[in-house]
N, C-alpha and C. Protein backbone atom coordinates (compact mmCIF):
# COMPACT_ATOMS: atom_id res chain seq x y z
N UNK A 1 151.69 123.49 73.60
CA UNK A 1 150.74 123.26 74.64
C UNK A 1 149.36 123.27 74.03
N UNK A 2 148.51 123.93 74.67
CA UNK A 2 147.03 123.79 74.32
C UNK A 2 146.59 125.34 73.53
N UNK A 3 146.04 125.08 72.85
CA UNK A 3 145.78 126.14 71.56
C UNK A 3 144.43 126.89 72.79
N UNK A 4 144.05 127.93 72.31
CA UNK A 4 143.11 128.94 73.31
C UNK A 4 141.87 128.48 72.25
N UNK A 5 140.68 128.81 73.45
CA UNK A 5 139.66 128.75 72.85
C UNK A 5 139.17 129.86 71.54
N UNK A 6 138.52 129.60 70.50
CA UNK A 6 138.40 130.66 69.41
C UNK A 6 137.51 130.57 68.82
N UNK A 7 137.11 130.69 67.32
CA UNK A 7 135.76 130.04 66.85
C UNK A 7 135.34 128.73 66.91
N UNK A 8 135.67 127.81 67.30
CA UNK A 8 135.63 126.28 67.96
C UNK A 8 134.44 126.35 69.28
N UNK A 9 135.01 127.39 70.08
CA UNK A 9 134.36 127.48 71.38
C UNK A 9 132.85 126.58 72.04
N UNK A 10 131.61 127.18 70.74
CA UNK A 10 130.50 126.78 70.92
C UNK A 10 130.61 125.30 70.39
N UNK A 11 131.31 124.67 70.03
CA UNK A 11 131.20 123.50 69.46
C UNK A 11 132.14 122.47 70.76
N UNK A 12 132.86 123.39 71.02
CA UNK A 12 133.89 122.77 72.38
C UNK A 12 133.43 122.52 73.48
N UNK A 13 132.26 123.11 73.84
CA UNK A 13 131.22 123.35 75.04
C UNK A 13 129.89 122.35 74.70
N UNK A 14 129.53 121.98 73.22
CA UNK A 14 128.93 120.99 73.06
C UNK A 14 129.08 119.57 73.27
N UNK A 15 130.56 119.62 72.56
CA UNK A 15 130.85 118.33 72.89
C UNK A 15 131.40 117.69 74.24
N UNK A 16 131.26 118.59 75.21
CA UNK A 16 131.84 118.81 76.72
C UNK A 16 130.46 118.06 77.19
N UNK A 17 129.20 118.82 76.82
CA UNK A 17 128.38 118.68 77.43
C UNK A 17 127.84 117.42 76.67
N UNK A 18 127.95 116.58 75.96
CA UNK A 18 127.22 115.36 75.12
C UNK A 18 128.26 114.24 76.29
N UNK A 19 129.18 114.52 76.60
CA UNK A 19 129.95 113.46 76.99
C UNK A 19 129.11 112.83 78.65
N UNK A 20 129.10 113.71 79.29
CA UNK A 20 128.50 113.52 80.59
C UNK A 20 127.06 112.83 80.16
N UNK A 21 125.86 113.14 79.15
CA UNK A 21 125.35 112.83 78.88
C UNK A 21 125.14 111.00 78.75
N UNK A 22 126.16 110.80 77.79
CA UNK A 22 126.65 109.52 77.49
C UNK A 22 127.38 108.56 78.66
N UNK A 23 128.19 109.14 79.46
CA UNK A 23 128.01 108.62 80.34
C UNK A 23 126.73 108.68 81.51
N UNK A 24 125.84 109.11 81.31
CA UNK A 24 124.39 108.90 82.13
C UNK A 24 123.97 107.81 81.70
N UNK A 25 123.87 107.51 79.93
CA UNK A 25 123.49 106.66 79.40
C UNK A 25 123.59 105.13 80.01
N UNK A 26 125.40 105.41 80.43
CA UNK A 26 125.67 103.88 80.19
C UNK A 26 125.24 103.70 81.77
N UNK A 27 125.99 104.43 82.82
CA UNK A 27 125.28 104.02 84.00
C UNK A 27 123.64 103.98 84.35
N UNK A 28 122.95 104.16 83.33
CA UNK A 28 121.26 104.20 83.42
C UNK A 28 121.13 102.24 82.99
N UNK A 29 122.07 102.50 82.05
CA UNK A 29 121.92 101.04 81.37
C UNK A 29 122.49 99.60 82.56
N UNK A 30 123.88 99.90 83.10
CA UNK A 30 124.44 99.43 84.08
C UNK A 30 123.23 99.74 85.58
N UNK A 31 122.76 100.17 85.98
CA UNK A 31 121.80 100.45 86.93
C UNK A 31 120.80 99.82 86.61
N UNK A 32 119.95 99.29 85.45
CA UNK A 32 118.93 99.20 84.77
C UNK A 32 119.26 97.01 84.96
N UNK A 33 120.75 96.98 84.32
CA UNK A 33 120.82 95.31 83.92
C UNK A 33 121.39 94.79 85.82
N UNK A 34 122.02 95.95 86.79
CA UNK A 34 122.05 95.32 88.22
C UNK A 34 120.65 95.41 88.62
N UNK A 35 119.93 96.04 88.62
CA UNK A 35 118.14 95.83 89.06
C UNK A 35 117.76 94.42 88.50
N UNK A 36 117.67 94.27 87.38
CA UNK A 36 117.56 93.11 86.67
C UNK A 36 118.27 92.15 87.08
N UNK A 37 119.13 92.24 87.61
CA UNK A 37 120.08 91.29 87.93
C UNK A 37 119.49 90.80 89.57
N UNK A 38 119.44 91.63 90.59
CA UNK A 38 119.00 91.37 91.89
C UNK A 38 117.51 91.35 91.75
N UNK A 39 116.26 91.26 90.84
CA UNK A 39 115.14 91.05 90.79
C UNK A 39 115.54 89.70 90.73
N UNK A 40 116.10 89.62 89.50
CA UNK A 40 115.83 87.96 89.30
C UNK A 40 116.54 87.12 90.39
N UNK A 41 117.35 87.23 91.24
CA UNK A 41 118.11 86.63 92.43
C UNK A 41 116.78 86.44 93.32
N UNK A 42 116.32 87.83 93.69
CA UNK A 42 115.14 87.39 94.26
C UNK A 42 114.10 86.39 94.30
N UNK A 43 113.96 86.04 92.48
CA UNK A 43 113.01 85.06 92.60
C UNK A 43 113.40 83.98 92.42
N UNK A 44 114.69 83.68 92.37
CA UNK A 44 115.29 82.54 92.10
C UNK A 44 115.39 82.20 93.75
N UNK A 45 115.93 83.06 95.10
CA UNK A 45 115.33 82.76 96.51
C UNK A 45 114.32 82.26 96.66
N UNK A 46 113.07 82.84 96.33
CA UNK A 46 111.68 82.66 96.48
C UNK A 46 111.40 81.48 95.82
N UNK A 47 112.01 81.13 94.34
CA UNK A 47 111.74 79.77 94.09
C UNK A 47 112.46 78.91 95.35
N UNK A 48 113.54 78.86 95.98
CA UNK A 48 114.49 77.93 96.42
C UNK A 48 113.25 78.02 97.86
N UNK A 49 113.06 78.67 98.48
CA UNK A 49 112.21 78.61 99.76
C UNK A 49 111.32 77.74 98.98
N UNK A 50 110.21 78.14 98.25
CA UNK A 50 109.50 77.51 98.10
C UNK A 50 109.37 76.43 98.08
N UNK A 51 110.38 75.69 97.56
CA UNK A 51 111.31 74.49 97.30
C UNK A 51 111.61 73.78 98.07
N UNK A 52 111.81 74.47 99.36
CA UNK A 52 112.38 73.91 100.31
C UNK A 52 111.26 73.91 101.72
N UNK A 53 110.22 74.48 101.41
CA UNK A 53 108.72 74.44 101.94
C UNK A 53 108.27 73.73 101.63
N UNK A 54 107.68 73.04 100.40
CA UNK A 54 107.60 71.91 99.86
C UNK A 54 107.70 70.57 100.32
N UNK A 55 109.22 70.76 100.07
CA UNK A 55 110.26 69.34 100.51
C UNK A 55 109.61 69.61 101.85
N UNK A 56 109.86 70.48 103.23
CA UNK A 56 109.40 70.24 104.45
C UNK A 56 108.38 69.84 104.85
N UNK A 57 107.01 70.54 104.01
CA UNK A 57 105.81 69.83 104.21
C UNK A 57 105.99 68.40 103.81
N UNK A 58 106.72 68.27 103.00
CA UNK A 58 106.04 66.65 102.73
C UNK A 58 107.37 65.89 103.53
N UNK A 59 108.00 65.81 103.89
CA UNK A 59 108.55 65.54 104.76
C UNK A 59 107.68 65.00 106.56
N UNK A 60 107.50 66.59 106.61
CA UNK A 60 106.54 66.67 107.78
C UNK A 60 105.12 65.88 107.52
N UNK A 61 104.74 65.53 106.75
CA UNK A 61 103.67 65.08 106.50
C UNK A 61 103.88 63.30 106.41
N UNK A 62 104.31 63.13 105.91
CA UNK A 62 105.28 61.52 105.98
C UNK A 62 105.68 61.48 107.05
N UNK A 63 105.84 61.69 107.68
CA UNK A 63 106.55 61.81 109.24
C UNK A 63 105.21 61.65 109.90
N UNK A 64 104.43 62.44 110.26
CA UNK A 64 102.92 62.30 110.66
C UNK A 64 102.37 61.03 110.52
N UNK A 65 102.40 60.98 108.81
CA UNK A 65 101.74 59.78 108.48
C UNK A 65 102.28 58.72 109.01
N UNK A 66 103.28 58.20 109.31
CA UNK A 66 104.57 56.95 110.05
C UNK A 66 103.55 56.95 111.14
N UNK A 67 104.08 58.17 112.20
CA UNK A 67 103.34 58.14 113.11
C UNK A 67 101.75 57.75 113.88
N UNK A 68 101.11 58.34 112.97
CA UNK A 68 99.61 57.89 113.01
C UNK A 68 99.66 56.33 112.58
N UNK A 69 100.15 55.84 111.87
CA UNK A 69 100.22 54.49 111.47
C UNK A 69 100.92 53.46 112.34
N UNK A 70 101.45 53.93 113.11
CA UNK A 70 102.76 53.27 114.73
C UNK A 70 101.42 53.36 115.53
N UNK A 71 100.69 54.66 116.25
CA UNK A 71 99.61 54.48 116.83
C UNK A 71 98.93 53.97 116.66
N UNK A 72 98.13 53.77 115.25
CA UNK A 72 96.94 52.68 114.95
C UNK A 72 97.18 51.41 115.10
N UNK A 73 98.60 51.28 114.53
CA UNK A 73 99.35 49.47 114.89
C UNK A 73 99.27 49.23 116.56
N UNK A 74 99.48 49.75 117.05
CA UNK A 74 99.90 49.55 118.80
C UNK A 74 98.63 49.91 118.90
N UNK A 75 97.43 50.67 118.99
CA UNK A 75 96.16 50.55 118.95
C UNK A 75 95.42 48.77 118.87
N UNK A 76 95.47 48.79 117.62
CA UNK A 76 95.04 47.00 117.04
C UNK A 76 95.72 46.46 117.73
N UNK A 77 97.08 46.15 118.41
CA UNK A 77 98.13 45.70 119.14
C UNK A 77 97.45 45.15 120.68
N UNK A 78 97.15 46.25 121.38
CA UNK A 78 96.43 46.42 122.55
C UNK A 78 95.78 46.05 122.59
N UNK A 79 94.45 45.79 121.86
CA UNK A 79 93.08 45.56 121.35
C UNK A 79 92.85 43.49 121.89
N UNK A 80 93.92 43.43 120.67
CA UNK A 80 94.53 41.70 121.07
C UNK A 80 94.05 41.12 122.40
């Protein structure tokens, strides 16, 4: 079975305690690259809105412009 603790002890309790350590490490690191990971999602959203604000304004704006240009025609139209 398992041998008893003896002159080992203080060295058995070290390496007990380095392990938890190391695993802090890696979940600091794993915590550290998902932050990194959902920052950059974020701005990859913020690019896509933007993107898509864009496209709407000018959309909406071409659309306007049609319009104002249908009125001025039927304006001159009337005029006749």
């Amino acid at each position: 079975m398992g041998e008893p603790f003896s002159e080992d002890f203080p060295e058995t309790i070290s390496t007990i305690a380095e392990e938890p350590a190391h695993m802090q490490d890696d979940l600091s690191l794993m915590s550290y690259a998902r932050k990194f990971r959902n920052d950059t999602e974020v701005l990859t959203m913020n690019a896509r809105c933007w993107l898509l604000t864009q496209r709407t304004d000018r959309n909406i704006s071409r659309s306007l412009h049609m319009k104002n240009e249908v009125i001025i025609d039927h304006f001159h139209f009337s005029q006749l």
